[in-house]
C-alpha atoms as a PDB file:
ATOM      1  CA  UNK A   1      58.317 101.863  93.152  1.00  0.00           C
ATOM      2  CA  UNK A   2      58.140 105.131  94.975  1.00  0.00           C
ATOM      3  CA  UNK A   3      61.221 106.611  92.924  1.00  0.00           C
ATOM      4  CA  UNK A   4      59.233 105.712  89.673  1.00  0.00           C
ATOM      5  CA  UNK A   5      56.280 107.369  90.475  1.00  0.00           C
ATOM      6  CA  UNK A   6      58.000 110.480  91.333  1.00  0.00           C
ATOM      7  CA  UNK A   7      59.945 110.172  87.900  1.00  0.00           C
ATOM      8  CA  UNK A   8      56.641 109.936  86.342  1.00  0.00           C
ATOM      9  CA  UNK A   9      54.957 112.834  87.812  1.00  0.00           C
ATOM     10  CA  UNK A  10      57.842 115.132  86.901  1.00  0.00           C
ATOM     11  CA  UNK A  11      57.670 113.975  83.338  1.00  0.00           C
ATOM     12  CA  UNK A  12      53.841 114.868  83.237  1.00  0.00           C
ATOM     13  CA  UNK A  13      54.577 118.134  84.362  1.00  0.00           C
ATOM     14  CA  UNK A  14      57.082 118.815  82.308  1.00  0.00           C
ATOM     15  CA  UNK A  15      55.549 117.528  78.808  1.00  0.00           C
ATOM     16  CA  UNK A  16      52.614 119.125  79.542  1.00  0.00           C
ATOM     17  CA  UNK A  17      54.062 122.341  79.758  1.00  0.00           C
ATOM     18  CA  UNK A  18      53.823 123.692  76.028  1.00  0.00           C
ATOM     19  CA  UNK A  19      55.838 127.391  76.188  1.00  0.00           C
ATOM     20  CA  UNK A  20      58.266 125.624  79.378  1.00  0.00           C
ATOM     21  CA  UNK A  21      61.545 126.531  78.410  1.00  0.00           C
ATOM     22  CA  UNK A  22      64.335 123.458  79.162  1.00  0.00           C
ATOM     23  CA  UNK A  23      64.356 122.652  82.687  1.00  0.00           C
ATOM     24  CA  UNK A  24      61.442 124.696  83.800  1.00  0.00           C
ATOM     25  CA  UNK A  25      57.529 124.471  83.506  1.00  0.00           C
ATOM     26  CA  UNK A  26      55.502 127.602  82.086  1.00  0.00           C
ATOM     27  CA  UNK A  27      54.104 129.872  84.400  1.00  0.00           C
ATOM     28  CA  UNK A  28      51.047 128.821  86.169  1.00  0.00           C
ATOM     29  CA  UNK A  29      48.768 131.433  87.583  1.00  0.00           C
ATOM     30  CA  UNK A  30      47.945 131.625  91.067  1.00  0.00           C
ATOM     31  CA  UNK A  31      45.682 133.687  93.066  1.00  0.00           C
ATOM     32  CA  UNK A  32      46.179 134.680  96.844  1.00  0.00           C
ATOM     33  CA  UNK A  33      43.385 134.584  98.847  1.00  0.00           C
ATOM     34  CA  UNK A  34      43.905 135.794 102.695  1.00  0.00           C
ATOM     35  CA  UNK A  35      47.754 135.754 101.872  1.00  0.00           C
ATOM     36  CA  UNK A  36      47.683 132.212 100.606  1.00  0.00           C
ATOM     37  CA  UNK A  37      48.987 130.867  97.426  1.00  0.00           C
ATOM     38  CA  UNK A  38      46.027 129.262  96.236  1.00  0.00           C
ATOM     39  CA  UNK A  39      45.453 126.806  92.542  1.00  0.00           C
ATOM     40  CA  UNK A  40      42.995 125.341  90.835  1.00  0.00           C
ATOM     41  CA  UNK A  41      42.518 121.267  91.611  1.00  0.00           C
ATOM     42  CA  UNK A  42      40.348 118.739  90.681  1.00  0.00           C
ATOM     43  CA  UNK A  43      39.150 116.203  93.098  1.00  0.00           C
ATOM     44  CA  UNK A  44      36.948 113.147  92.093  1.00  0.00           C
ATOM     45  CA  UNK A  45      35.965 115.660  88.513  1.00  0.00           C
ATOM     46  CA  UNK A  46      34.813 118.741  90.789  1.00  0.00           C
ATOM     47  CA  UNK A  47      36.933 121.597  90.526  1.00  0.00           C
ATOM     48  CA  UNK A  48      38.049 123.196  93.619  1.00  0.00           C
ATOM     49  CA  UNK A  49      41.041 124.892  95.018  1.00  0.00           C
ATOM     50  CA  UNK A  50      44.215 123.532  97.012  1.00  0.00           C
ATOM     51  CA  UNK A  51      47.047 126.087  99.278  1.00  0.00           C
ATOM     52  CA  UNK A  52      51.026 125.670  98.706  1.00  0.00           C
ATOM     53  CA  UNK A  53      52.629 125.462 102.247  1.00  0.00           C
ATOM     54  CA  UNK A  54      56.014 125.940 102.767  1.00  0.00           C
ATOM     55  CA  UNK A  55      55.228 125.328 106.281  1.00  0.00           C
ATOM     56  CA  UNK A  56      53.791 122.432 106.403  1.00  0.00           C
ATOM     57  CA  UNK A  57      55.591 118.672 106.648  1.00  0.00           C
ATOM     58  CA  UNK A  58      53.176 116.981 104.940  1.00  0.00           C
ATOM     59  CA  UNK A  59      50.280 117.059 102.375  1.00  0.00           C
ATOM     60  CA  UNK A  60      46.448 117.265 103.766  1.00  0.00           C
ATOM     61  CA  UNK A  61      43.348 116.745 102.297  1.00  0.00           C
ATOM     62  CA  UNK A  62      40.309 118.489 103.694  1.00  0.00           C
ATOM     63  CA  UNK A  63      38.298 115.569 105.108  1.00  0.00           C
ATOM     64  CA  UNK A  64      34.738 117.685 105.035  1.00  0.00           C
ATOM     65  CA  UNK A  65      35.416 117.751 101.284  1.00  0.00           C
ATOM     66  CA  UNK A  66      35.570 114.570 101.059  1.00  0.00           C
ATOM     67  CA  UNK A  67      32.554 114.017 103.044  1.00  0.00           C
ATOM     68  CA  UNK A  68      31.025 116.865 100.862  1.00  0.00           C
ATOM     69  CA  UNK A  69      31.157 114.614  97.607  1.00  0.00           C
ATOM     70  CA  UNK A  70      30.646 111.493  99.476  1.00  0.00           C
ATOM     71  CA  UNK A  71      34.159 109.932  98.887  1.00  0.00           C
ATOM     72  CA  UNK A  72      35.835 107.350 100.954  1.00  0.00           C
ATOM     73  CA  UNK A  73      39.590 106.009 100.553  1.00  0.00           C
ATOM     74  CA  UNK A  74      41.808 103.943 102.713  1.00  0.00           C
ATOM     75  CA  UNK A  75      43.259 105.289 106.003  1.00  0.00           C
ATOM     76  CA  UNK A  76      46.582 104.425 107.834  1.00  0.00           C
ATOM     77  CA  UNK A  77      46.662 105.071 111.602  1.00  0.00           C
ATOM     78  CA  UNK A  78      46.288 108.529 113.146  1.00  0.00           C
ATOM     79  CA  UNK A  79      48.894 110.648 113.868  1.00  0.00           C
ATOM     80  CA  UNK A  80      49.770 114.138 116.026  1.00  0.00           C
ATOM     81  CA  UNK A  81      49.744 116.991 113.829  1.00  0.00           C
ATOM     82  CA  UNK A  82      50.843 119.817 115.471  1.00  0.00           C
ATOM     83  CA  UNK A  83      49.935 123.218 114.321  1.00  0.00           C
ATOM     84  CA  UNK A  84      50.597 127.084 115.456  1.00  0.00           C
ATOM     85  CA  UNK A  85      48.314 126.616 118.466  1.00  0.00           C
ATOM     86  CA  UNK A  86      47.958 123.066 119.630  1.00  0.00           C
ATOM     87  CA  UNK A  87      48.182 119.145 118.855  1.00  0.00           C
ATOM     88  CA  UNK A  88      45.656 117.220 117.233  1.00  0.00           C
ATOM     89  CA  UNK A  89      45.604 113.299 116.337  1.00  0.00           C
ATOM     90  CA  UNK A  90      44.478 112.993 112.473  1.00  0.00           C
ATOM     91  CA  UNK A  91      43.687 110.276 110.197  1.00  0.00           C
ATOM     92  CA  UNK A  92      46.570 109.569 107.446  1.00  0.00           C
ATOM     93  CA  UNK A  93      44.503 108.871 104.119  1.00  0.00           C
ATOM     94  CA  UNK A  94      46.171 106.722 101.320  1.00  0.00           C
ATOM     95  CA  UNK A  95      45.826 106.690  97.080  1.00  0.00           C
ATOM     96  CA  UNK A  96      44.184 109.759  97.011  1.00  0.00           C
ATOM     97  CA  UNK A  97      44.133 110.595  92.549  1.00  0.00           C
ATOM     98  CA  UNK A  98      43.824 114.584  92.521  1.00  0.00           C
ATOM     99  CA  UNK A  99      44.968 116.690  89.206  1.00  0.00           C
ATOM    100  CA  UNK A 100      46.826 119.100  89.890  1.00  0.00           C
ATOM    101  CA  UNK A 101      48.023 121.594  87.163  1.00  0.00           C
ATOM    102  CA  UNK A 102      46.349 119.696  84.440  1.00  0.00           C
ATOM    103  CA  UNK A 103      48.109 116.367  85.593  1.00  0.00           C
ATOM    104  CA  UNK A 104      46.097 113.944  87.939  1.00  0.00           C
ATOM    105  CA  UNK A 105      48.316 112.645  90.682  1.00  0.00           C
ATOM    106  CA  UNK A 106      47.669 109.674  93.255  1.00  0.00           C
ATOM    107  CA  UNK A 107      48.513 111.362  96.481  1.00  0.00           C
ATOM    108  CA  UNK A 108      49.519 108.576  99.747  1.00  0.00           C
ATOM    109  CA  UNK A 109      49.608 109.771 103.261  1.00  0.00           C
ATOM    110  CA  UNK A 110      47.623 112.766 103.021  1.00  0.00           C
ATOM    111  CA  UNK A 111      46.637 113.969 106.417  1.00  0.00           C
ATOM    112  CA  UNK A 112      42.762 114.646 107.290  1.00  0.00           C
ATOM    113  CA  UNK A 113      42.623 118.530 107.639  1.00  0.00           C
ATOM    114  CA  UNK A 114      39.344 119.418 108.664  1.00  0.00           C
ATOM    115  CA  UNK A 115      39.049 122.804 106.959  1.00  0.00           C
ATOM    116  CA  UNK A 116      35.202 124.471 106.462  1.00  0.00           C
ATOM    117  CA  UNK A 117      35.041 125.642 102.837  1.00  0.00           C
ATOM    118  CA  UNK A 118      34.456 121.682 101.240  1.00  0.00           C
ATOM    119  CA  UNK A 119      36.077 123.367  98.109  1.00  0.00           C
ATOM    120  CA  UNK A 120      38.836 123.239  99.432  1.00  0.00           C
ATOM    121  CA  UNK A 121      40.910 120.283  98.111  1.00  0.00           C
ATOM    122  CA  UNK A 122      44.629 120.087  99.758  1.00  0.00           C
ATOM    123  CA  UNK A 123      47.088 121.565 101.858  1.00  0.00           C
ATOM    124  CA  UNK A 124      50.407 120.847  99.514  1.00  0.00           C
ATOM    125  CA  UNK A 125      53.524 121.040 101.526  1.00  0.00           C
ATOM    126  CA  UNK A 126      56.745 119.094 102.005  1.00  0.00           C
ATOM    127  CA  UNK A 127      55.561 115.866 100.132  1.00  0.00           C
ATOM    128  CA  UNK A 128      54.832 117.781  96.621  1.00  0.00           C
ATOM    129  CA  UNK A 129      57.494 120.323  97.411  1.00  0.00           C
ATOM    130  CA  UNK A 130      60.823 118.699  97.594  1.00  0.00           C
ATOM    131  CA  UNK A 131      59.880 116.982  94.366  1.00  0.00           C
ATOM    132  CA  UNK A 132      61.342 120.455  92.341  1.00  0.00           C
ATOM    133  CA  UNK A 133      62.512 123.958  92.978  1.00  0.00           C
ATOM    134  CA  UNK A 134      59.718 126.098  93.138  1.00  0.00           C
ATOM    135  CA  UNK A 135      59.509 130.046  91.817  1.00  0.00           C
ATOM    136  CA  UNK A 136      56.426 131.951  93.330  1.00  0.00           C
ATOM    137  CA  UNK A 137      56.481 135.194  90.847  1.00  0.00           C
ATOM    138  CA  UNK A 138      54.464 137.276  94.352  1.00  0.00           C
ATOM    139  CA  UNK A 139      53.717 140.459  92.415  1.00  0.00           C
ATOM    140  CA  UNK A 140      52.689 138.871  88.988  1.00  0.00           C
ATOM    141  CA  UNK A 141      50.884 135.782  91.028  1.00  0.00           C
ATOM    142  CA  UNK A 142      52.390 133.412  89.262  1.00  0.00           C
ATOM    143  CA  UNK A 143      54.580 130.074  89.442  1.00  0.00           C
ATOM    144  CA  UNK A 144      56.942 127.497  87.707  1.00  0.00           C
ATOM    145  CA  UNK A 145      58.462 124.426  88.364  1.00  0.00           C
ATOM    146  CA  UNK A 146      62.260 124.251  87.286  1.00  0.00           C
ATOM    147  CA  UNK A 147      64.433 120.547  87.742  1.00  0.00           C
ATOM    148  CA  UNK A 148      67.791 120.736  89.878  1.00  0.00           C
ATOM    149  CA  UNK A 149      69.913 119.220  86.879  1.00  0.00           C
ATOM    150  CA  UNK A 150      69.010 123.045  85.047  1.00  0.00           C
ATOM    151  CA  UNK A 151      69.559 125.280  88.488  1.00  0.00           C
ATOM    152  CA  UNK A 152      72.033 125.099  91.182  1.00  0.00           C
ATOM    153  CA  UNK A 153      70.197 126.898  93.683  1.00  0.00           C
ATOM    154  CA  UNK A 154      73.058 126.514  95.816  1.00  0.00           C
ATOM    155  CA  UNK A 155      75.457 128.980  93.985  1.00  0.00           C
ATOM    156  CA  UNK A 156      72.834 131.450  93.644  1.00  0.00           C
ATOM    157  CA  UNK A 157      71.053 131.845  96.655  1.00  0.00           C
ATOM    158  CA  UNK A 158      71.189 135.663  98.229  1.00  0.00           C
ATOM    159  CA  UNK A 159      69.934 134.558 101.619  1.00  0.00           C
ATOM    160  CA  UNK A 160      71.191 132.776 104.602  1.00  0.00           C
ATOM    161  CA  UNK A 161      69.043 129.805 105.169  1.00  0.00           C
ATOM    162  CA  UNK A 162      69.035 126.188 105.255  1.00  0.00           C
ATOM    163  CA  UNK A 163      66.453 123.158 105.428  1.00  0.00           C
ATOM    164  CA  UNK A 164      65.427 122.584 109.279  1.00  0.00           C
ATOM    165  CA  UNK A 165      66.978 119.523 110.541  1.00  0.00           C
ATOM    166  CA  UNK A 166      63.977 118.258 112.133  1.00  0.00           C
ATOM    167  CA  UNK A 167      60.734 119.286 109.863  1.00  0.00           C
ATOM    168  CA  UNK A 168      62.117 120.174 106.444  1.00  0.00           C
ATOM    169  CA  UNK A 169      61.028 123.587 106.023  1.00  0.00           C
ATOM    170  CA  UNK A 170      63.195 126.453 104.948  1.00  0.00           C
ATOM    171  CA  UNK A 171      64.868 128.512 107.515  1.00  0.00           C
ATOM    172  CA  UNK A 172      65.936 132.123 106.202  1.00  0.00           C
ATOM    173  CA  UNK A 173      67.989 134.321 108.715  1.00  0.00           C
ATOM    174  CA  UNK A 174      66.599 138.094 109.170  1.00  0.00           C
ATOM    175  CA  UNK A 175      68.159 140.424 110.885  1.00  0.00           C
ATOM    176  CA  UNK A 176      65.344 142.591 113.196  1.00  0.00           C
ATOM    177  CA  UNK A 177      65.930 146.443 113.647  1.00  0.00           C
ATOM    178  CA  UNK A 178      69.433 145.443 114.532  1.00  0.00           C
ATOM    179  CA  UNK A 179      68.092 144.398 117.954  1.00  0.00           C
ATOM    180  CA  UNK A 180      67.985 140.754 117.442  1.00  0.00           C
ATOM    181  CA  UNK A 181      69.080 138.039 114.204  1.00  0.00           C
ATOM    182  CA  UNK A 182      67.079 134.721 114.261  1.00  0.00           C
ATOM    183  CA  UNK A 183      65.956 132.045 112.482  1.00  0.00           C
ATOM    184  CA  UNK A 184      62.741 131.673 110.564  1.00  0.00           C
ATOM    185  CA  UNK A 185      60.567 129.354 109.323  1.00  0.00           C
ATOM    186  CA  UNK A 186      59.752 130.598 105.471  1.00  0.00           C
ATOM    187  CA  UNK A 187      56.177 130.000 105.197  1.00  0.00           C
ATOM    188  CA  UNK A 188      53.711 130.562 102.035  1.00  0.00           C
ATOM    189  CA  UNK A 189      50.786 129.416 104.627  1.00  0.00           C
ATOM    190  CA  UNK A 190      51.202 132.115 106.781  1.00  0.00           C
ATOM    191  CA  UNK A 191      49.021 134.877 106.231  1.00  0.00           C
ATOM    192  CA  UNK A 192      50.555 138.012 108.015  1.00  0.00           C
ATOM    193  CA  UNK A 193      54.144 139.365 108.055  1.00  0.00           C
ATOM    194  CA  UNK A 194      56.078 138.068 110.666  1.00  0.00           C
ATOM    195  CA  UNK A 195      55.034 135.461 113.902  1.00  0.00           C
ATOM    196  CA  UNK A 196      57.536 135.398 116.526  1.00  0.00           C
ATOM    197  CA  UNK A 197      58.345 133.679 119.756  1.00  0.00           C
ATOM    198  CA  UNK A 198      57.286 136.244 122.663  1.00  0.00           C
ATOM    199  CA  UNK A 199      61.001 136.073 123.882  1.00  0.00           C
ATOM    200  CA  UNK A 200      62.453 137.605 121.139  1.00  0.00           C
ATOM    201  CA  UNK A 201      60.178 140.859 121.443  1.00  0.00           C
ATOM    202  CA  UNK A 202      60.758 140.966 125.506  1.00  0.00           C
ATOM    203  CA  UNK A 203      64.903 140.793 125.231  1.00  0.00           C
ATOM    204  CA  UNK A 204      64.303 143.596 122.704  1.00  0.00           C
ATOM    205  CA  UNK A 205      61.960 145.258 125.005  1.00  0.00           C
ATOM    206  CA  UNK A 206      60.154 146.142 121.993  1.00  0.00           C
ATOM    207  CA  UNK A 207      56.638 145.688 123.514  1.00  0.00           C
ATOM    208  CA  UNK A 208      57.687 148.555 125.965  1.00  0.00           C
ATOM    209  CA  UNK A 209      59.348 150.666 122.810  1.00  0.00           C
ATOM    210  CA  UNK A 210      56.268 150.116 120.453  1.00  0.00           C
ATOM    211  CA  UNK A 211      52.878 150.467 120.304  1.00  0.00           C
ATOM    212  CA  UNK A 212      50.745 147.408 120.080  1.00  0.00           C
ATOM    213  CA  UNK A 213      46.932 146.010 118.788  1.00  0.00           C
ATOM    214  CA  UNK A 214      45.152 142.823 120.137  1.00  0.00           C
ATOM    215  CA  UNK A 215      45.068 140.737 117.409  1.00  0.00           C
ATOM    216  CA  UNK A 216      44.374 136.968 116.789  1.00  0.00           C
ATOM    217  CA  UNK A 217      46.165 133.928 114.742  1.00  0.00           C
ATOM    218  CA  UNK A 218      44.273 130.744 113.707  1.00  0.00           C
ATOM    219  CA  UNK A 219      46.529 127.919 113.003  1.00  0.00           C
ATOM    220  CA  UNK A 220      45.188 124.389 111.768  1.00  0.00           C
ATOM    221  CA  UNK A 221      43.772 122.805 115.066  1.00  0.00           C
ATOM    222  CA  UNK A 222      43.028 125.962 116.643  1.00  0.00           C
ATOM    223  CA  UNK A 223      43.263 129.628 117.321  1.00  0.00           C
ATOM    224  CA  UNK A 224      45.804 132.151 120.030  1.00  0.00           C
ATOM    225  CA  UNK A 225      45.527 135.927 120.981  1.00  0.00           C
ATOM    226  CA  UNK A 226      48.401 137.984 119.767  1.00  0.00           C
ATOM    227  CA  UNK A 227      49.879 141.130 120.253  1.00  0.00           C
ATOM    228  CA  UNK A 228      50.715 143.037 116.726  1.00  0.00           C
ATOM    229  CA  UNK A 229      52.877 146.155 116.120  1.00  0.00           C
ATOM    230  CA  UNK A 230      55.345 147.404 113.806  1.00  0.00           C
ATOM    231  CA  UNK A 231      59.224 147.651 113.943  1.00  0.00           C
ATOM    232  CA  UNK A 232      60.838 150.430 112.314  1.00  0.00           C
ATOM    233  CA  UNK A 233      63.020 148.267 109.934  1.00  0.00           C
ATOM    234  CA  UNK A 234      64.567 144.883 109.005  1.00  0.00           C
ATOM    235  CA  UNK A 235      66.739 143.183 107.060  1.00  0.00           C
ATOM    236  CA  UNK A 236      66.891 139.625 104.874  1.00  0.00           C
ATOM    237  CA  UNK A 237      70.279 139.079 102.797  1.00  0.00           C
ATOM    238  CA  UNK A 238      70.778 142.583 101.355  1.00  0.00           C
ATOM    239  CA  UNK A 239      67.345 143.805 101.332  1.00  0.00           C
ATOM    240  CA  UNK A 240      65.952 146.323 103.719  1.00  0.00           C
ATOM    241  CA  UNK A 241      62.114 146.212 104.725  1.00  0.00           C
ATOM    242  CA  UNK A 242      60.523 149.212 106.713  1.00  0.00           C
ATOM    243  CA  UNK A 243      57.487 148.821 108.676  1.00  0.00           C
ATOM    244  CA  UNK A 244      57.483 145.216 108.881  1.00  0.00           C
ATOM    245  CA  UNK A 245      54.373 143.847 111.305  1.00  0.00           C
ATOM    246  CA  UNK A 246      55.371 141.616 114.030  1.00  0.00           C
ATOM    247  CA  UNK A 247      52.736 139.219 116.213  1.00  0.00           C
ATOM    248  CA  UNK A 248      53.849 138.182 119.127  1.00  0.00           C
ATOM    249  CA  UNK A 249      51.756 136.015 121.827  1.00  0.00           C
ATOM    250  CA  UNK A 250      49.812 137.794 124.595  1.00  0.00           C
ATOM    251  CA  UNK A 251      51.631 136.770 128.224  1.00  0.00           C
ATOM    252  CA  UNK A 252      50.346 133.370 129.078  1.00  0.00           C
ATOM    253  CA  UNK A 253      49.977 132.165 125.669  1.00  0.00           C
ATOM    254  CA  UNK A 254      51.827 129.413 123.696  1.00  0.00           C
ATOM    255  CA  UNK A 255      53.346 128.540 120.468  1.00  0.00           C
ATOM    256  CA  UNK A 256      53.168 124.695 119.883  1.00  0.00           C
ATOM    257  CA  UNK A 257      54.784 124.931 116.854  1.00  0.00           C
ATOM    258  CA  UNK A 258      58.249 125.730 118.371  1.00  0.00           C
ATOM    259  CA  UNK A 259      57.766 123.360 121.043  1.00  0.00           C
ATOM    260  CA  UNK A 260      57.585 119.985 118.701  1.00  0.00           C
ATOM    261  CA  UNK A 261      57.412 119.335 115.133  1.00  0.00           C
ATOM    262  CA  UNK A 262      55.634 116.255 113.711  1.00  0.00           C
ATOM    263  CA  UNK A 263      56.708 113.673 110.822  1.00  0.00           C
ATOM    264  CA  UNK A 264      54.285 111.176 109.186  1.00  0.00           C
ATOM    265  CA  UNK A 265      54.632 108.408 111.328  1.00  0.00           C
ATOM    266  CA  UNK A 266      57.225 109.882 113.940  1.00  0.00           C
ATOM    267  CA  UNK A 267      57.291 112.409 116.789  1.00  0.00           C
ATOM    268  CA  UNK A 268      60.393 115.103 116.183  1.00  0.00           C
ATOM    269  CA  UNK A 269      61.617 117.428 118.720  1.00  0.00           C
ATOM    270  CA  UNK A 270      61.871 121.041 117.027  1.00  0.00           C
ATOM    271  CA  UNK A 271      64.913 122.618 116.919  1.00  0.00           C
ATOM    272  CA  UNK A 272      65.141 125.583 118.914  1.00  0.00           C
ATOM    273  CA  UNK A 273      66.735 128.050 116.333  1.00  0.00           C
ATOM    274  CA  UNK A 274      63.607 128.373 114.369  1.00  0.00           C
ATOM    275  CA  UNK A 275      61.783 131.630 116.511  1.00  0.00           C
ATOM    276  CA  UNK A 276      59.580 132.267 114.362  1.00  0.00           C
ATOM    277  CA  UNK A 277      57.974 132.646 110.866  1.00  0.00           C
ATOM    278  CA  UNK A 278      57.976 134.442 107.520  1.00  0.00           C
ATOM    279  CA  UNK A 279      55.011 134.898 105.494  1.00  0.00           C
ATOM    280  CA  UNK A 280      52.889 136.379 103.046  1.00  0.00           C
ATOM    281  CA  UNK A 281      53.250 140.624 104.558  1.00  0.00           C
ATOM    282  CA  UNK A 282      56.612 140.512 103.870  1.00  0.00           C
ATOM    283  CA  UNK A 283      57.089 137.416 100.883  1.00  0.00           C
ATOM    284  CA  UNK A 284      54.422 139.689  98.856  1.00  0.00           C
ATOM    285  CA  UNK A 285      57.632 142.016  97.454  1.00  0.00           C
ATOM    286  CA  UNK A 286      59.394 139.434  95.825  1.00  0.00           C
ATOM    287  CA  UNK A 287      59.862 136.570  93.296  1.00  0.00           C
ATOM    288  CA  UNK A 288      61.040 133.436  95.968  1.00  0.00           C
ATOM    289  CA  UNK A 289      62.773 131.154  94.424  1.00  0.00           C
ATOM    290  CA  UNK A 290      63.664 127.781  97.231  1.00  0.00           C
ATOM    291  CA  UNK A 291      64.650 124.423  96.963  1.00  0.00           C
ATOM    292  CA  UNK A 292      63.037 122.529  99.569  1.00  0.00           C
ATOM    293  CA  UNK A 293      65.084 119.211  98.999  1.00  0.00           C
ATOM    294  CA  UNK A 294      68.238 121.243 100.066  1.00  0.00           C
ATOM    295  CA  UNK A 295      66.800 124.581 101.661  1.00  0.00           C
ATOM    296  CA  UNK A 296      68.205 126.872  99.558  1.00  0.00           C
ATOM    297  CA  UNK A 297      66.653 129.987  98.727  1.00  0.00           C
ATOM    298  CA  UNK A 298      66.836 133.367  96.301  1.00  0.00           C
ATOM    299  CA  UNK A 299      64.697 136.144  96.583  1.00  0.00           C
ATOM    300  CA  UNK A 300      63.965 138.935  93.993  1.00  0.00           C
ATOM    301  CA  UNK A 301      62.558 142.183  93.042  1.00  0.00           C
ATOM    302  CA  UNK A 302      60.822 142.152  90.269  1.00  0.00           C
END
C-alpha cells in the first residue's frame, strides 16, 4: 500500500506541473526566512508555511498549530528526537492530509515539533525528501522536483559525499583552510554557515589563531552558547569559499547531535565521521542539486 501511495503523490506532482519539462516539475518559488527554505502549505484550509530540512530524519508537524486551529489526529507512541542541543521524547502523529505545492498529501508519522509561530505547518525532511531529487535554485529562491529515471545524479555529482549510514542525511566532504578535511552533514535547516564539533577547531588551534564572538545556536528542543569566527578560506569539490563563519561550542558545552541520531521507532548510534554541518551561509551561492535516496549531490553557480 505504502509503494502506491508514494506512486500517487509523484504523479500529482508531476501532472500538476503545467510548464514541467519531462522528468522535472516547474519551478516553485520559495522564500528564506532566517536562512530557511520556507513554502507555502495548507493545513485543515488555512494557509501557512512549512521548512525543507535536509537535516532532519523525519517529517514534524508543529503541535501548537494544531492546537491553534483546534485539530486532533491519531498518535503512535512517543519517541526520542534528538536535536543540536539535547533529547526530547515526542508524540508520533498519524494521517495527517496537508497540501503541499497545490497537491494535498496524507502525511503518517509526523513528529510533534513544538515550534511558537502556529503558522507554521511542517518540518519536511527525510520522509518527503527521498521521494525525488531535489534542486534548490539559492540565488533565484526557487525549486523543482526532477524523477531518478530522467537524472543520474550519480554520474554528475561534483562533490564528495554520500548518504549517512545511520540517519540518511547527505554528507559532503570540505576541505577547511587546508588544516583539517571532514565530513558534514548538508543541512537546508541550518541557519548559519558552518557548525562544527569543538575538536576540530582545537587540533587546528584555530581558536588561538582567530578571533572569536559569543554567539548562540537554538536547535529543536533547546538552545547552546557558541563561539563564532571566520577562517580565511575553504574548499567543497572544486570551489573555493573565503571568509567562511565557523561556530564552534564554548568549553563545557555539547553537541547531541553527533553523539546519537534517532529513527522513527529506533534508537541509532551516529556515526562519528559526520563533525559537523553545512548550511544556509555557505549553501546561499549555489544551485544544490542532491538525491537523498542515494546521497548524491551537485552544486552550481548560477
Amino acid at each position: 500500500m505504502k509503494k502506491i501511495v508514494v506512486l500517487t503523490i509523484i504523479i500529482c506532482f508531476f501532472q500538476s506541473a503545467e510548464r514541467a519539462h519531462a522528468g522535472a516539475t516547474e519551478w516553485f518559488d520559495f522564500e528564506i526566512t532566517g536562512g530557511h527554505i520556507i513554502i507555502e502549505t495548507q493545513l485543515a484550509g488555512r494557509t501557512g508555511y512549512s521548512m525543507i530540512d535536509t537535516g532532519a530524519q523525519m517529517n514534524g508537524i508543529n503541535g501548537n498549530a494544531l492546537i491553534a486551529q483546534g485539530l486532533s489526529y491519531p498518535t503512535n507512541d512517543k519517541i526520542k528526537v534528538t536535536g543540536v542541543h539535547g533529547s526530547d521524547y515526542r508524540p508520533v502523529y498519524r494521517k495527517i492530509p496537508v497540501t503541499v505545492f497545490g497537491i494535498e498529501i496524507n502525511f503518517s508519522d509526523l513528529v510533534d515539533f513544538r515550534l511558537p509561530d502556529p503558522e507554521e505547518h511542517l518540518i519536511l525532511g527525510a520522509g518527503f525528501l527521498k521521494l525525488f531529487i531535489f534542486q534548490f535554485d539559492y540565488p533565484n529562491q526557487r525549486m523543482r522536483m526532477i524523477t531518478r529515471d530522467s537524472l543520474d545524479l550519480k554520474k554528475l555529482k561534483n562533490v564528495n559525499s554520500k548518504k549517512s549510514p545511520h540517519g540518511g542525511s547527505p554528507l559532503v566532504k570540505v576541505n577547511l583552510n587546508n588544516d583539517a578535511k571532514v565530513w558534514l552533514i548538508l543541512d537546508t535547516g541550518a541557519s548559519g554557515g558552518i557548525l562544527l564539533e569543538r575538536s576540530v577547531a582545537t587540533r587546528a588551534k584555530w581558536l588561538d589563531r582567530y578571533p572569536a564572538i559569543d554567539a548562540s545556536s537554538r536547535g529543536i528542543n533547546s538552545s547552546g552558547e557558541m563561539l563564532a569566527f571566520n577562517l580565511p578560506t575553504m574548499n567543497i569539490s572544486d570551489i573555493e569559499i573565503e571568509n567562511p563563519i565557523i561556530l564552534v561550542p564554548k568549553k563545557g558545552e555539547k553537541l547531541a547531535i553527533f553523539e546519537e541520531e534517532v529513527k522513527l521507532g529506533s534508537k541509532i548510534p551516529k556515526s562519528r565521521k559526520a563533525k559537523g554541518l553545512l548550511g544556509y551561509d555557505i549553501l546561499k551561492h549555489f544551485v544544490v542539486t542532491i538525491d537523498y535516496q542515494s546521497g548524491h549531490v551537485h552544486l552550481q553557480v548560477p
